[in-house]
N, C-alpha and C. Protein backbone atom coordinates (compact mmCIF):
# COMPACT_ATOMS: atom_id res chain seq x y z
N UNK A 1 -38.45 -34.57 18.00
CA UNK A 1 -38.54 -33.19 18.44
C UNK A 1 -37.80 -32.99 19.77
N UNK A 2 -38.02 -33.96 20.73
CA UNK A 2 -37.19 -33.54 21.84
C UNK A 2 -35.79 -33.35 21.74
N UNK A 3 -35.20 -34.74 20.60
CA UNK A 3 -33.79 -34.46 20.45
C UNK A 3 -33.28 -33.08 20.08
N UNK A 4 -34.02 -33.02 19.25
CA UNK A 4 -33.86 -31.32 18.72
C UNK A 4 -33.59 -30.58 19.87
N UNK A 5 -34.78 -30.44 20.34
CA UNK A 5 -34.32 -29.42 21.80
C UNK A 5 -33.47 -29.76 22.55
N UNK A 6 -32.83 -31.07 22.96
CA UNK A 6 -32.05 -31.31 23.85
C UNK A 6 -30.92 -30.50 23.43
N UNK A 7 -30.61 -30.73 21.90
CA UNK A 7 -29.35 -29.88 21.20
C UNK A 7 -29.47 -28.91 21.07
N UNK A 8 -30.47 -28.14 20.70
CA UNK A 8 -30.54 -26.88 20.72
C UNK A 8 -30.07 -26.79 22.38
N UNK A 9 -30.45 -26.83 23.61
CA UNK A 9 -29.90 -26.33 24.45
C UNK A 9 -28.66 -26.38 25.08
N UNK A 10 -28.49 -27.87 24.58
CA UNK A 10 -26.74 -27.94 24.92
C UNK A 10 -25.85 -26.54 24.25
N UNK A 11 -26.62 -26.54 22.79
CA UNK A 11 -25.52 -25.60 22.36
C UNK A 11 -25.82 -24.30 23.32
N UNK A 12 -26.64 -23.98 23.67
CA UNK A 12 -26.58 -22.63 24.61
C UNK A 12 -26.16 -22.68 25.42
N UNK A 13 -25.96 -23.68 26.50
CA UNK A 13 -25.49 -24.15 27.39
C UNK A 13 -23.76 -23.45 26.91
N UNK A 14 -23.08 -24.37 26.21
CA UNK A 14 -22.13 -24.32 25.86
C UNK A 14 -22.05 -23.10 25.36
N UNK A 15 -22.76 -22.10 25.11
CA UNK A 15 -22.57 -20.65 24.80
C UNK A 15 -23.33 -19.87 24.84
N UNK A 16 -23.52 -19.79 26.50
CA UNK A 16 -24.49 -19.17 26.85
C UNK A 16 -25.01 -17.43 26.62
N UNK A 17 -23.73 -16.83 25.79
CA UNK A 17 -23.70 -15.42 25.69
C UNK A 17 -23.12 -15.10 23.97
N UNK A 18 -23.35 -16.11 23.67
CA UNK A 18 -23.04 -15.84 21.91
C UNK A 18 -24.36 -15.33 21.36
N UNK A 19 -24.34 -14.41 20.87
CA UNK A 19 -25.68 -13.69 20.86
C UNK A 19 -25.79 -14.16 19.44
N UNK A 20 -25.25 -15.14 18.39
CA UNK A 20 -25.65 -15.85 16.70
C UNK A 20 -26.30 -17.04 17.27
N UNK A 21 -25.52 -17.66 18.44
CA UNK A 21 -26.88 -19.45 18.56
C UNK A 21 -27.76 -19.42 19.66
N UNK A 22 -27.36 -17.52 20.17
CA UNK A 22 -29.10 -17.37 20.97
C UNK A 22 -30.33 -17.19 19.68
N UNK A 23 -29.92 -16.30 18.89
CA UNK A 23 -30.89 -15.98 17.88
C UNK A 23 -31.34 -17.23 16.86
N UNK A 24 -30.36 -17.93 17.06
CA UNK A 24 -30.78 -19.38 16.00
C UNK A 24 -31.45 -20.20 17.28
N UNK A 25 -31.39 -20.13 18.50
CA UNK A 25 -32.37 -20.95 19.03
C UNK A 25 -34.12 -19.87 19.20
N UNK A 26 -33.45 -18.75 18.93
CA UNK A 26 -35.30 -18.14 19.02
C UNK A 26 -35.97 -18.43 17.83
N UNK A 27 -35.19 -18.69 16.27
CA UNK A 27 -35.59 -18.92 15.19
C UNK A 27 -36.05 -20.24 15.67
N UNK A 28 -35.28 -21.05 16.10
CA UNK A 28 -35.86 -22.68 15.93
C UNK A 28 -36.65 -22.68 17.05
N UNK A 29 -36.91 -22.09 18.05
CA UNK A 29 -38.11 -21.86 18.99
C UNK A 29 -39.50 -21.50 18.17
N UNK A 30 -39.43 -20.34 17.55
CA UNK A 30 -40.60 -20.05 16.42
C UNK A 30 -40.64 -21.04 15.49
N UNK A 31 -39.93 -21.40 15.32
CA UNK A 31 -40.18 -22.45 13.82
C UNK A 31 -41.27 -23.43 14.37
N UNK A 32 -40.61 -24.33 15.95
CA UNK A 32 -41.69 -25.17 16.39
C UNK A 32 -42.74 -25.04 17.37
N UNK A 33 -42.83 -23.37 17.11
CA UNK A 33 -44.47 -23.13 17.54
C UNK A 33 -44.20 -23.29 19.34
N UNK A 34 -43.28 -22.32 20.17
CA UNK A 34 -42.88 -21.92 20.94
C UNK A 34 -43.03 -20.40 21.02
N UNK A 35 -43.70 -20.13 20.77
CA UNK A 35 -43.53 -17.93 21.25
C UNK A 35 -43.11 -17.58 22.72
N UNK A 36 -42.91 -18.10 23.51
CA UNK A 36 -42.51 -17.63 24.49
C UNK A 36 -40.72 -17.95 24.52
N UNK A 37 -40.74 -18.92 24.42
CA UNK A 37 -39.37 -19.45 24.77
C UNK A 37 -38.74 -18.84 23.43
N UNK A 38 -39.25 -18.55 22.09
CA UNK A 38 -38.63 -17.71 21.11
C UNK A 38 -38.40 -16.25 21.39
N UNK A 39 -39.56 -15.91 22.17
CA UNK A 39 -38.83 -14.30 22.29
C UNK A 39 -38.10 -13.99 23.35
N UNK A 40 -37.96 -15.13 24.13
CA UNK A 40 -36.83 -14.63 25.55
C UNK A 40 -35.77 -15.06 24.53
N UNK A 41 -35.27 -16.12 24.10
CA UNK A 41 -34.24 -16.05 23.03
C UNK A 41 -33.77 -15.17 22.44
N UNK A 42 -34.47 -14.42 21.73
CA UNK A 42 -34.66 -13.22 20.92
C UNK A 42 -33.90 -11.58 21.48
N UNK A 43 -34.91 -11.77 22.68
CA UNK A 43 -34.37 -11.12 23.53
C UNK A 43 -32.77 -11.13 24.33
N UNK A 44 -33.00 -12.12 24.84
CA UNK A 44 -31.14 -12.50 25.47
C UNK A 44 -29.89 -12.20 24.08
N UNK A 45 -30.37 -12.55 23.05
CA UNK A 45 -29.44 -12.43 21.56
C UNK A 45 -29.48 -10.65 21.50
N UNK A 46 -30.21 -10.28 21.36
CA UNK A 46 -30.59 -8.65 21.44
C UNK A 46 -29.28 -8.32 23.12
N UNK A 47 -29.60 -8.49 23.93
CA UNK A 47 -29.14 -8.06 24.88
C UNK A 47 -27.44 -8.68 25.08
N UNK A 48 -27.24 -9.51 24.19
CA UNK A 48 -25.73 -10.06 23.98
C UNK A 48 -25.24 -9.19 23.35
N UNK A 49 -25.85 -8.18 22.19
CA UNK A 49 -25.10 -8.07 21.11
C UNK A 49 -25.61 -7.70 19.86
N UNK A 50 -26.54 -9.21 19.60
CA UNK A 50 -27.45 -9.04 18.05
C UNK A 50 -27.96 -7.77 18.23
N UNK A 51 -27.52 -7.42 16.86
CA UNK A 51 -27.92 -5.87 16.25
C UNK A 51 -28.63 -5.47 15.07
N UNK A 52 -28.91 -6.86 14.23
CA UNK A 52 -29.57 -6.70 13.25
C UNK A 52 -30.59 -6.81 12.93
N UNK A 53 -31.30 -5.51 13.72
CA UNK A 53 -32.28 -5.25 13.76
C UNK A 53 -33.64 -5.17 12.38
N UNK A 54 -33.20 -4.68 11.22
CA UNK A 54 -33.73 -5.35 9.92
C UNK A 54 -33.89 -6.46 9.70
N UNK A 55 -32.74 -7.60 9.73
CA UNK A 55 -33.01 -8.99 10.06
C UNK A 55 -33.60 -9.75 10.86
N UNK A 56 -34.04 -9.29 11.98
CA UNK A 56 -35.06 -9.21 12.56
C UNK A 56 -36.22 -9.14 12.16
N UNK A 57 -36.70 -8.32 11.95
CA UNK A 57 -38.03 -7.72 10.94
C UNK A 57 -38.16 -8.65 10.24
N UNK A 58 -37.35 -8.93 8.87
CA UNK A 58 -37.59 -9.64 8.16
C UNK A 58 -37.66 -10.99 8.02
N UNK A 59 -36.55 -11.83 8.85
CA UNK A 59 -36.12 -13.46 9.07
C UNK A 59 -37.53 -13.95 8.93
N UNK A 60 -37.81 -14.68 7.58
CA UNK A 60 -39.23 -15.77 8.04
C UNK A 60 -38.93 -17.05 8.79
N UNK A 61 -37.74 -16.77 9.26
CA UNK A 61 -38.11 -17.95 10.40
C UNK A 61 -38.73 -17.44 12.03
N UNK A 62 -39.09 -16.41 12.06
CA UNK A 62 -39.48 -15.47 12.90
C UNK A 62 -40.80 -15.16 12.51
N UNK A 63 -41.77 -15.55 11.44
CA UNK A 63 -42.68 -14.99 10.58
C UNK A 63 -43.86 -15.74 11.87
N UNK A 64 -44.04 -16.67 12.80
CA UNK A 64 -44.62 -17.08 13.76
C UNK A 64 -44.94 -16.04 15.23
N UNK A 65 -43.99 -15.33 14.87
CA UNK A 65 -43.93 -14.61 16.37
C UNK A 65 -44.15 -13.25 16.06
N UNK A 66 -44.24 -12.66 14.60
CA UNK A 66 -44.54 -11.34 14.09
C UNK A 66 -45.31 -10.08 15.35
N UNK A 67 -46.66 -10.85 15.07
CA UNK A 67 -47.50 -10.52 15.59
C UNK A 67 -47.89 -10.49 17.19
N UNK A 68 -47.17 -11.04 17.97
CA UNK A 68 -46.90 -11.16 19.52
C UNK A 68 -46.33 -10.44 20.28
N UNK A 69 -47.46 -9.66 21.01
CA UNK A 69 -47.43 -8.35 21.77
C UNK A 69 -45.93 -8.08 22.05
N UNK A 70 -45.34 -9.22 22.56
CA UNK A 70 -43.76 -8.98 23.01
C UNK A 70 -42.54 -8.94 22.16
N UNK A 71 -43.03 -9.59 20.99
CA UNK A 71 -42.03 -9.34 19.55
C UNK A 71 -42.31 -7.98 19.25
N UNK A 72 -43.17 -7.33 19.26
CA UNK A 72 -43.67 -6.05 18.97
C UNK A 72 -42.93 -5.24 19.93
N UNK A 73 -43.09 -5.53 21.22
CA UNK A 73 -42.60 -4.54 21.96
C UNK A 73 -41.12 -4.84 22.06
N UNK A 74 -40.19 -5.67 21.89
CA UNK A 74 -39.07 -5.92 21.55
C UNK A 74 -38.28 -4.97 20.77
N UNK A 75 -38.80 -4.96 19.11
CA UNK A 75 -38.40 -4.25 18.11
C UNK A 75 -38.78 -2.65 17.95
N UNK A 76 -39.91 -2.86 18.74
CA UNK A 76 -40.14 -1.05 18.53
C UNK A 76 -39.31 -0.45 18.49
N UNK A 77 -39.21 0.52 17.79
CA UNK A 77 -37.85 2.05 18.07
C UNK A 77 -36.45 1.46 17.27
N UNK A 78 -36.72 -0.07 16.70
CA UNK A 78 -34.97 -0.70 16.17
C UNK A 78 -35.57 0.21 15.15
């Protein structure tokens, strides 16, 4: 698991404003039971760019963080 994260952050590191491997690190943040560090992800991808806001909604790799006051207040109004 750590390796995982180590890579997951290199790649952000290395692209820190690509708003497709911010949103794939908030997915793989939720996947391993992270809600915080998934919705600042989430968020920064949103604020790069990501616009797909339905995909959002729906992604079950996101199905962890549904319900979390700040995923909520995130998507409101998309």
């Amino acid at each position: 698991m750590e390796e995982a994260k180590e890579e997951m952050h290199k790649g952000i590191m290395q692209n820190p404003n690509d708003p497709i491997i911010i949103y794939n690190a908030a997915c793989f943040y939720a996947l391993i039971g992270d809600p915080t560090t998934s919705i600042e992800n989430l968020k920064k991808a949103m604020d790069n760019g990501f616009g797909n806001y339905e995909y959002i909604k729906h992604d079950p790799d996101l199905n962890s963080i549904r319900k979390e006051p700040d995923f909520i207040a995130l998507i409101q109004g998309k």
